[in-house]
N, C-alpha and C. Protein backbone atom coordinates (compact mmCIF):
# COMPACT_ATOMS: atom_id res chain seq x y z
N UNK A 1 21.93 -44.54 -24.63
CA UNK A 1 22.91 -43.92 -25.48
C UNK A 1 22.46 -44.01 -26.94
N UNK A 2 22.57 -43.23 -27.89
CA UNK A 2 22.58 -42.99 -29.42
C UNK A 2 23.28 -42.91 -30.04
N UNK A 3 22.80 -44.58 -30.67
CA UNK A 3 23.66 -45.07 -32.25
C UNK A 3 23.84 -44.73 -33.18
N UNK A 4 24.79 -44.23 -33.58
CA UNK A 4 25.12 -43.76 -35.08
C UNK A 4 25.39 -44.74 -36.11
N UNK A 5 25.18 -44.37 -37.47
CA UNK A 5 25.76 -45.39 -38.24
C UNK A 5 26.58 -43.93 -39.63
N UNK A 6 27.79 -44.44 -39.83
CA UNK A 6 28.49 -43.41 -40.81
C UNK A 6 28.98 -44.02 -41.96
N UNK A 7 28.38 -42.99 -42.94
CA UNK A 7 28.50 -43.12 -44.69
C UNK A 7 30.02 -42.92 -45.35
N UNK A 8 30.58 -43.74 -45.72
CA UNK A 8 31.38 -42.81 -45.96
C UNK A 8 32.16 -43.20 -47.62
N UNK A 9 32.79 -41.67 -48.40
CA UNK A 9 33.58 -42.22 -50.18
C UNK A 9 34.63 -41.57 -49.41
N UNK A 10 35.34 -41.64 -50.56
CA UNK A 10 36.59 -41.12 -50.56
C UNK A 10 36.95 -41.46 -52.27
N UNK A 11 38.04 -40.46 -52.71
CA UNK A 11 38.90 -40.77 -53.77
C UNK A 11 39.63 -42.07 -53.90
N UNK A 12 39.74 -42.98 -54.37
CA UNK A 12 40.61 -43.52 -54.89
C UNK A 12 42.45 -43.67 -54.21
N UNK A 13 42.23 -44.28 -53.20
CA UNK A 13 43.71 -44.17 -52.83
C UNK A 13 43.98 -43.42 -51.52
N UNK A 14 43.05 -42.87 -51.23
CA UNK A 14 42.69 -41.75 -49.94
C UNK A 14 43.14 -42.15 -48.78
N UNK A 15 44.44 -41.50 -48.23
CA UNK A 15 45.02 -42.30 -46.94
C UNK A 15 44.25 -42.29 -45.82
N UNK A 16 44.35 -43.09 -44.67
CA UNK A 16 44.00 -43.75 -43.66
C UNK A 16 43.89 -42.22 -42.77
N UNK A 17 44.58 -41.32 -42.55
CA UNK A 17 44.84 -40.25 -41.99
C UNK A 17 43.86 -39.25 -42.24
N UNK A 18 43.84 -39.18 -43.57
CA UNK A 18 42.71 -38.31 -44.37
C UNK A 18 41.18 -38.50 -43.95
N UNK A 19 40.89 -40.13 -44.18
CA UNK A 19 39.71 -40.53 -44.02
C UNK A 19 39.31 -40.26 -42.24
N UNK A 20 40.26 -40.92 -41.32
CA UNK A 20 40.08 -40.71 -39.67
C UNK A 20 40.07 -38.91 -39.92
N UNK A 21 40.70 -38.37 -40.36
CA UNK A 21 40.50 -36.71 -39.93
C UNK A 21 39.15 -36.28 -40.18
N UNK A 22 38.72 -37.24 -41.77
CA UNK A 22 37.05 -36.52 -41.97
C UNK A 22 35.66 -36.96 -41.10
N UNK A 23 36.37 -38.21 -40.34
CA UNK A 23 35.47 -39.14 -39.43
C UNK A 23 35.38 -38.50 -37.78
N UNK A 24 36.67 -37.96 -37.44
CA UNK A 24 36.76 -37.56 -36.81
C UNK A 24 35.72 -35.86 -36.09
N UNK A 25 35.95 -35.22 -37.81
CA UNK A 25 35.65 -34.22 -37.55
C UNK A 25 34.16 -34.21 -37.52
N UNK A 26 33.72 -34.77 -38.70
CA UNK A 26 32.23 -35.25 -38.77
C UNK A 26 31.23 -36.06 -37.11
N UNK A 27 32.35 -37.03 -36.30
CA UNK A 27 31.91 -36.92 -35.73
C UNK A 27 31.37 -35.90 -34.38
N UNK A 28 32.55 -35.08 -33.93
CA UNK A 28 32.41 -33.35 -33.22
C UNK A 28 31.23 -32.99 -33.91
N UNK A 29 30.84 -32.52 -35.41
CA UNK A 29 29.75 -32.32 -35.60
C UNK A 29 28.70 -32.19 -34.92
N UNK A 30 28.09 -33.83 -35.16
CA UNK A 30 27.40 -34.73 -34.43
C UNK A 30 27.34 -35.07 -32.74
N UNK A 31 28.57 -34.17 -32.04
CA UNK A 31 28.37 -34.38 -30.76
C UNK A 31 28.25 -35.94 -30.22
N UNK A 32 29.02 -36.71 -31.30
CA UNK A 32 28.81 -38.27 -31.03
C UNK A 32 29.83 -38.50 -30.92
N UNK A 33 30.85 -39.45 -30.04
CA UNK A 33 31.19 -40.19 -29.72
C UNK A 33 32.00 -41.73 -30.64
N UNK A 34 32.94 -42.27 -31.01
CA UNK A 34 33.52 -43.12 -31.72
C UNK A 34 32.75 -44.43 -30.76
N UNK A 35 32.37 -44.62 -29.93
CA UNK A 35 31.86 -45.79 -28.91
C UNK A 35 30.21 -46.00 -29.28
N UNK A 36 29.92 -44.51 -30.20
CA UNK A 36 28.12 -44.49 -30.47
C UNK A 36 28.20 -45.03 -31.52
N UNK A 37 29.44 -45.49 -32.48
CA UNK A 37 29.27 -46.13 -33.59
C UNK A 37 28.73 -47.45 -33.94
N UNK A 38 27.60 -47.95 -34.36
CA UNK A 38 27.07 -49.04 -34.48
C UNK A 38 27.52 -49.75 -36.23
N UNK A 39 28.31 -48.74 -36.98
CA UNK A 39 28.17 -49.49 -38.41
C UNK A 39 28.96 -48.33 -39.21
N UNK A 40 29.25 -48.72 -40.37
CA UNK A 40 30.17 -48.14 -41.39
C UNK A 40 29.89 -48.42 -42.40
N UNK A 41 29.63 -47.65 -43.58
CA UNK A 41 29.01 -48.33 -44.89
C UNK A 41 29.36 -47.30 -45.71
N UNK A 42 29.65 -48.01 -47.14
CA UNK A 42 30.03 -47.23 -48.15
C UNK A 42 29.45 -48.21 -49.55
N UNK A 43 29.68 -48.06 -50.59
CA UNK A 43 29.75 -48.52 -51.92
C UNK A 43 30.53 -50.01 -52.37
N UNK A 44 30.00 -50.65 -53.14
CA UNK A 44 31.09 -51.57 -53.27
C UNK A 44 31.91 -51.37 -53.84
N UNK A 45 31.96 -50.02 -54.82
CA UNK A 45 33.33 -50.11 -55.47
C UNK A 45 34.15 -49.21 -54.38
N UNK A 46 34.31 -49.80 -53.21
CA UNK A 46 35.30 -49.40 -52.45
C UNK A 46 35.74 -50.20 -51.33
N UNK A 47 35.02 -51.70 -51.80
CA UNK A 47 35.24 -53.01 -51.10
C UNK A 47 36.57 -53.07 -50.52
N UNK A 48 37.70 -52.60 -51.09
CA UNK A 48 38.92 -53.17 -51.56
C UNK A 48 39.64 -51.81 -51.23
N UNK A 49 39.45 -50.84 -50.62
CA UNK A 49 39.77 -49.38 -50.17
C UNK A 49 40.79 -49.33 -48.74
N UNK A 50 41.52 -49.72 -48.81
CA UNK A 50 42.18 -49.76 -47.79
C UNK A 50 42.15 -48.62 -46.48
N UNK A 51 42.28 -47.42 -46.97
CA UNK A 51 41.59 -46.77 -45.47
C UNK A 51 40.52 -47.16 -45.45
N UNK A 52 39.80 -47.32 -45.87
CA UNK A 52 37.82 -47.62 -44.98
C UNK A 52 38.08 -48.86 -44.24
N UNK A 53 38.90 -49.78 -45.15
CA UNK A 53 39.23 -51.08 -44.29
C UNK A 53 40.15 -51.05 -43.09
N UNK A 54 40.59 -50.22 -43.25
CA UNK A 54 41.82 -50.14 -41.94
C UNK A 54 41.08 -48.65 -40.53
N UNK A 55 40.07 -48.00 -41.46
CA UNK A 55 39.74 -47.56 -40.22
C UNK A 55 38.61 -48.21 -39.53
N UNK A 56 37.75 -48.75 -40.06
CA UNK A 56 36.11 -50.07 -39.29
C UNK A 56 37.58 -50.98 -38.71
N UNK A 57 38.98 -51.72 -39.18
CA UNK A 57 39.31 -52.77 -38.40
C UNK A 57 39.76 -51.89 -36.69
N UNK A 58 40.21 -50.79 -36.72
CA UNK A 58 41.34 -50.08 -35.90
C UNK A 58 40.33 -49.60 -34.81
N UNK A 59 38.46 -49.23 -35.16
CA UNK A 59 37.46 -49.19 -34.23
C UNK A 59 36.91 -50.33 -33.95
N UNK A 60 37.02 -51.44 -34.79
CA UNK A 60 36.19 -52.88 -34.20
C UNK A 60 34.55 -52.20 -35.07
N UNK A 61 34.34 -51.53 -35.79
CA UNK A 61 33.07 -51.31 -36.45
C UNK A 61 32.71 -51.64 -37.46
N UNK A 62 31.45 -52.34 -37.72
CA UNK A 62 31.26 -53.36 -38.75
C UNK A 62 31.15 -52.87 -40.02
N UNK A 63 31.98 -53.05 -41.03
CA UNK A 63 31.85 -52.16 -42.06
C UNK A 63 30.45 -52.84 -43.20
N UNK A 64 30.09 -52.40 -43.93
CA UNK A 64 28.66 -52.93 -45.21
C UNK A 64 29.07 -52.36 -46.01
N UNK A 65 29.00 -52.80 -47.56
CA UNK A 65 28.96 -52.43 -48.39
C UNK A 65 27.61 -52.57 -49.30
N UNK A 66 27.04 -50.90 -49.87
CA UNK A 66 25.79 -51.54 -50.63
C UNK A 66 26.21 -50.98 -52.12
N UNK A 67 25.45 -51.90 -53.39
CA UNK A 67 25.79 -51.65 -54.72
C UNK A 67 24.82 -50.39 -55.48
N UNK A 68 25.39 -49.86 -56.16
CA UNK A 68 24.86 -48.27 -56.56
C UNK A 68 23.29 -48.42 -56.96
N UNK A 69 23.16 -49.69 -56.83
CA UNK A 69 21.55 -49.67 -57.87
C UNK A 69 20.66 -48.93 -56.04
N UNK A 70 21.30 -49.93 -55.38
CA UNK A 70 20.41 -49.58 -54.04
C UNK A 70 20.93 -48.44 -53.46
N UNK A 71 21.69 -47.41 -52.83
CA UNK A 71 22.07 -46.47 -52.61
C UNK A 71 21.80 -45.49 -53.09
N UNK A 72 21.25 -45.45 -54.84
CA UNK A 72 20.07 -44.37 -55.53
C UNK A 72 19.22 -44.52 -55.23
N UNK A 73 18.70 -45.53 -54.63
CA UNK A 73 17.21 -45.86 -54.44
C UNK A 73 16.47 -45.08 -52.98
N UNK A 74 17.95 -44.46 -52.39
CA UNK A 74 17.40 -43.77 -51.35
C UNK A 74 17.54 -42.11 -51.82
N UNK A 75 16.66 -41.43 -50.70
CA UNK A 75 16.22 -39.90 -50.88
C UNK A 75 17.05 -39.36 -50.33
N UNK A 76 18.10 -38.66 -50.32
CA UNK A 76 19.19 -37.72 -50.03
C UNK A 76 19.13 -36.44 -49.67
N UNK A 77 19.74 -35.80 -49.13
CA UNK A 77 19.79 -34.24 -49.36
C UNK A 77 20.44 -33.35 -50.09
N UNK A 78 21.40 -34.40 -50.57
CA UNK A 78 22.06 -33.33 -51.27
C UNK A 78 22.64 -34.36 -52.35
N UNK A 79 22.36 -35.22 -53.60
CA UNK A 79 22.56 -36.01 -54.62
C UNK A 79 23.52 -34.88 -55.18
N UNK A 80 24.27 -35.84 -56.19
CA UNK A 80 25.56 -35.38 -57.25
C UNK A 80 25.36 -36.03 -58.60
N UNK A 81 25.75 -35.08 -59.44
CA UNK A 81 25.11 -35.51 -60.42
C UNK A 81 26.95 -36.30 -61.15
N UNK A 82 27.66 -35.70 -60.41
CA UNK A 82 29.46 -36.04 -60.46
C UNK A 82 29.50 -37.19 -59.99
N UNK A 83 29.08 -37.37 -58.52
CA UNK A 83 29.29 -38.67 -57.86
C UNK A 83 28.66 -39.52 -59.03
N UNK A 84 27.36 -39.47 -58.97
CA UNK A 84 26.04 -40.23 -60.36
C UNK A 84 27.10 -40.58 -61.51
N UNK A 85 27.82 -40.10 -61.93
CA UNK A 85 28.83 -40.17 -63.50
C UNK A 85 29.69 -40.98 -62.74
N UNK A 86 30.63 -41.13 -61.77
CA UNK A 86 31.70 -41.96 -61.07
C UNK A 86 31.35 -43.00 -60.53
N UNK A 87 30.45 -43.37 -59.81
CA UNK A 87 29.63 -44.38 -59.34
C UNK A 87 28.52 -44.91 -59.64
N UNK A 88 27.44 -44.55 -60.09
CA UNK A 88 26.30 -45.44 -60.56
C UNK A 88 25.55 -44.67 -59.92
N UNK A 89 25.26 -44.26 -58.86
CA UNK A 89 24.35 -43.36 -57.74
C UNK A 89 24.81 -42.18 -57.54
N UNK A 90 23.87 -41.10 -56.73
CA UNK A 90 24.13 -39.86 -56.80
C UNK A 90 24.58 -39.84 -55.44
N UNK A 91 24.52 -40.07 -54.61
CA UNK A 91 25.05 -40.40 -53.03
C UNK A 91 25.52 -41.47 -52.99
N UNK A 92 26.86 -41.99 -52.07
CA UNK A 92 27.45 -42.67 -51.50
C UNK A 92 27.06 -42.52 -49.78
N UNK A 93 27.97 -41.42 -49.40
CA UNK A 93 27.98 -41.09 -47.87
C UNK A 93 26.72 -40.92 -47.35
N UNK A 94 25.72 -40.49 -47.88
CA UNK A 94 24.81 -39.72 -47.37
C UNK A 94 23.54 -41.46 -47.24
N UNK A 95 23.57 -41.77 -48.30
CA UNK A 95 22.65 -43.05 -48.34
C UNK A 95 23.20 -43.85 -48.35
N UNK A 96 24.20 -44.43 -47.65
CA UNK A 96 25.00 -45.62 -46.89
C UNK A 96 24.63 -45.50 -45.74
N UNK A 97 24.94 -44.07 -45.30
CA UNK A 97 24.83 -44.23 -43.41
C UNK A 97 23.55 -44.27 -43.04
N UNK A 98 22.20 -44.00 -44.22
CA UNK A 98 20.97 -44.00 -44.05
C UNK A 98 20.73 -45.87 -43.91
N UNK A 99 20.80 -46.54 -45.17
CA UNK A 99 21.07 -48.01 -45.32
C UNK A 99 21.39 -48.59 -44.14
N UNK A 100 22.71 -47.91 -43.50
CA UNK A 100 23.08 -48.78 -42.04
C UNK A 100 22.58 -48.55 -40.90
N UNK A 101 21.94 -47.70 -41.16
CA UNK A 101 20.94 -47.36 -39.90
C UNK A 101 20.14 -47.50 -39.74
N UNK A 102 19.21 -49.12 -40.50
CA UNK A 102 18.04 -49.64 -40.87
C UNK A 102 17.09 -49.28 -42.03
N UNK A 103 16.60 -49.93 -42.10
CA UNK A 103 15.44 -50.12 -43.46
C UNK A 103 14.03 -48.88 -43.02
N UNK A 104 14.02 -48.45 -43.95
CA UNK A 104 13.35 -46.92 -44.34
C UNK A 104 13.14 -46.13 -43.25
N UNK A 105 14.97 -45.52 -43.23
CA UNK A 105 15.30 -44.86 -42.33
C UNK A 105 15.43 -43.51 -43.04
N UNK A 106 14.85 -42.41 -42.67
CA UNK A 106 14.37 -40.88 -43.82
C UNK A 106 15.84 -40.00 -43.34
N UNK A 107 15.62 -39.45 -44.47
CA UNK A 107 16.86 -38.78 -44.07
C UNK A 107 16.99 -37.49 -43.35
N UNK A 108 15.47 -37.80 -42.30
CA UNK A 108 15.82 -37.05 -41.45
C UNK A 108 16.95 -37.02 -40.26
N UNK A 109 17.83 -38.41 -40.70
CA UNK A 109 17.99 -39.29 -39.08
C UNK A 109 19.49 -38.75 -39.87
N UNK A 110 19.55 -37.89 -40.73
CA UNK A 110 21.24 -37.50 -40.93
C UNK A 110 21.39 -36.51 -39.83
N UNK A 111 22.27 -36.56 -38.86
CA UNK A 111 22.61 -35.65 -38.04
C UNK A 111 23.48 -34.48 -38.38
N UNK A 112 24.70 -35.71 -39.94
CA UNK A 112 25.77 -34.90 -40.38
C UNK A 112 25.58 -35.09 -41.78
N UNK A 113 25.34 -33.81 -42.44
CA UNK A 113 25.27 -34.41 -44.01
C UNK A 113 26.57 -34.20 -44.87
N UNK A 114 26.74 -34.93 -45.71
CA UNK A 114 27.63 -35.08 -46.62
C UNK A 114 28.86 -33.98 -46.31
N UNK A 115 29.74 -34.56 -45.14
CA UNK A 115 30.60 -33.41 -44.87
C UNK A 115 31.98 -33.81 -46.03
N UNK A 116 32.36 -33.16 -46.25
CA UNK A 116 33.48 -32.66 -47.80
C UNK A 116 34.89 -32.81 -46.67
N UNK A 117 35.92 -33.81 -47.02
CA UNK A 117 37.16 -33.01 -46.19
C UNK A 117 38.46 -33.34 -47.60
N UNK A 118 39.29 -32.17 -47.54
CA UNK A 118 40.61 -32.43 -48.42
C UNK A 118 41.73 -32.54 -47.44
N UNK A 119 42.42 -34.02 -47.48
CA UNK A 119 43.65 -34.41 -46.52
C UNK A 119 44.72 -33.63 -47.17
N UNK A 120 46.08 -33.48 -46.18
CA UNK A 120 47.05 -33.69 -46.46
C UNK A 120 47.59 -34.14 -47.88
N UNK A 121 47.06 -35.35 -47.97
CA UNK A 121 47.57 -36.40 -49.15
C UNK A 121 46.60 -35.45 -50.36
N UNK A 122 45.96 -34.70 -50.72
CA UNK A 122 45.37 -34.23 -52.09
C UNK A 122 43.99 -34.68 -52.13
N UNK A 123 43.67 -35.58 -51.52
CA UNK A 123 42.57 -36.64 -51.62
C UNK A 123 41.22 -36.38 -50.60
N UNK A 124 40.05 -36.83 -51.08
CA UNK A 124 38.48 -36.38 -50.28
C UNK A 124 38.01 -37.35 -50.00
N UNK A 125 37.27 -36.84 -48.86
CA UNK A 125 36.91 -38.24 -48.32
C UNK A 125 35.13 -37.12 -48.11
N UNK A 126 34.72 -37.93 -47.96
CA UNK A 126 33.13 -37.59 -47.22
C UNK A 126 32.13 -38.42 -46.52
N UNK A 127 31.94 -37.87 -45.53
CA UNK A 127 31.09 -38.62 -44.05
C UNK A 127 30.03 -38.30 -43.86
N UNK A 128 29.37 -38.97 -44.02
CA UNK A 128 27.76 -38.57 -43.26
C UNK A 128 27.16 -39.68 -42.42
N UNK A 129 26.39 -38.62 -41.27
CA UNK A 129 26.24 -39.50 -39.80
C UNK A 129 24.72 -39.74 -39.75
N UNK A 130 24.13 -40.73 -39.44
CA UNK A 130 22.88 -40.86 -39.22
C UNK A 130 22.52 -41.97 -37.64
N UNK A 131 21.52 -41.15 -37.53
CA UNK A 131 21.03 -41.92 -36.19
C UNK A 131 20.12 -43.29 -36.45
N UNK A 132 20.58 -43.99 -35.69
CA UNK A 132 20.22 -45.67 -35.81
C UNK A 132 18.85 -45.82 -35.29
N UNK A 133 18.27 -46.40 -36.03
CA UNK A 133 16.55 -46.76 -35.43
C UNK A 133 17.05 -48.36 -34.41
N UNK A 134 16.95 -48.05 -33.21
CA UNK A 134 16.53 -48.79 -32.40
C UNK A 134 15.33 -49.55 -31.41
C-alpha cells in the first residue's frame, strides 16, 4: 500500500469543517485513502491552530511542524510570493508534505499540488499530498 504524507495552511481561525473538506477533497484527488496517511505537517506558526490539531487528533495522524527557514529551503511548484510576506517561506502545503515524506524527497512525489479550498466559514485552507519514500 502507498503512503502519503499531507501539507497543509490555512487562514487564521479556519474551522475544523473547512480544513476536513479541503483534506478530504485533496485526498479523491490523489485516489488515496485517509488509512494511506502516514503524517501531517504544516508551519509552526500554526502550532496552536486548532483545526490542524483537531483534525491529525480525530485520524490518529502524526502531525510535524517545520519553521519557515526550512520549508524555503525546499523546491516547490508553485512558491508565493504572498504566502513569502505572511510566513517567512514561499510554500507551506506544498513543502511540508514534501519534509514529511522524508529527507530529499523532489517534488516529484507531490501527487496533489497546492490545492486552494474556500469553506463555508470565509476561510482557506490548502493541501498538498506527497508520496512517502519507503
Amino acid at each position: 500500500m502507498t503512503a502519503y504524507t499531507i501539507g497543509l495552511g490555512c487562514d487564521r481561525g479556519t474551522s475544523l469543517a473547512t480544513v476536513r473538506s479541503a483534506v478530504e477533497v485533496a485526498l479523491a484527488l490523489a485516489n488515496a485513502a485517509p488509512e494511506q496517511v502516514v503524517a501531517v505537517a504544516s508551519i509552526t506558526l500554526k502550532m496552536d491552530e486548532a483545526a490542524l490539531l483537531a483534525l491529525a487528533q480525530e485520524h490518529d495522524w502524526p502531525l510535524h511542524f517545520f519553521p519557515p527557514e526550512q520549508l524555503a529551503a525546499v523546491a516547490v511548484p508553485n512558491p508565493s510570493e504572498t504566502v513569502r510576506r505572511y510566513t517567512g517561506t514561499p510554500s507551506v502545503s506544498e513543502a511540508a508534505a514534501l519534509l514529511a515524506a522524508g529527507p530529499g524527497t523532489s517534488m516529484a512525489a507531490l501527487v496533489v499540488e497546492k490545492y486552494k479550498h474556500r469553506g463555508e466559514d470565509g476561510r482557506n485552507a490548502t493541501v498538498s499530498i506527497a508520496r512517502k519514500n519507503i
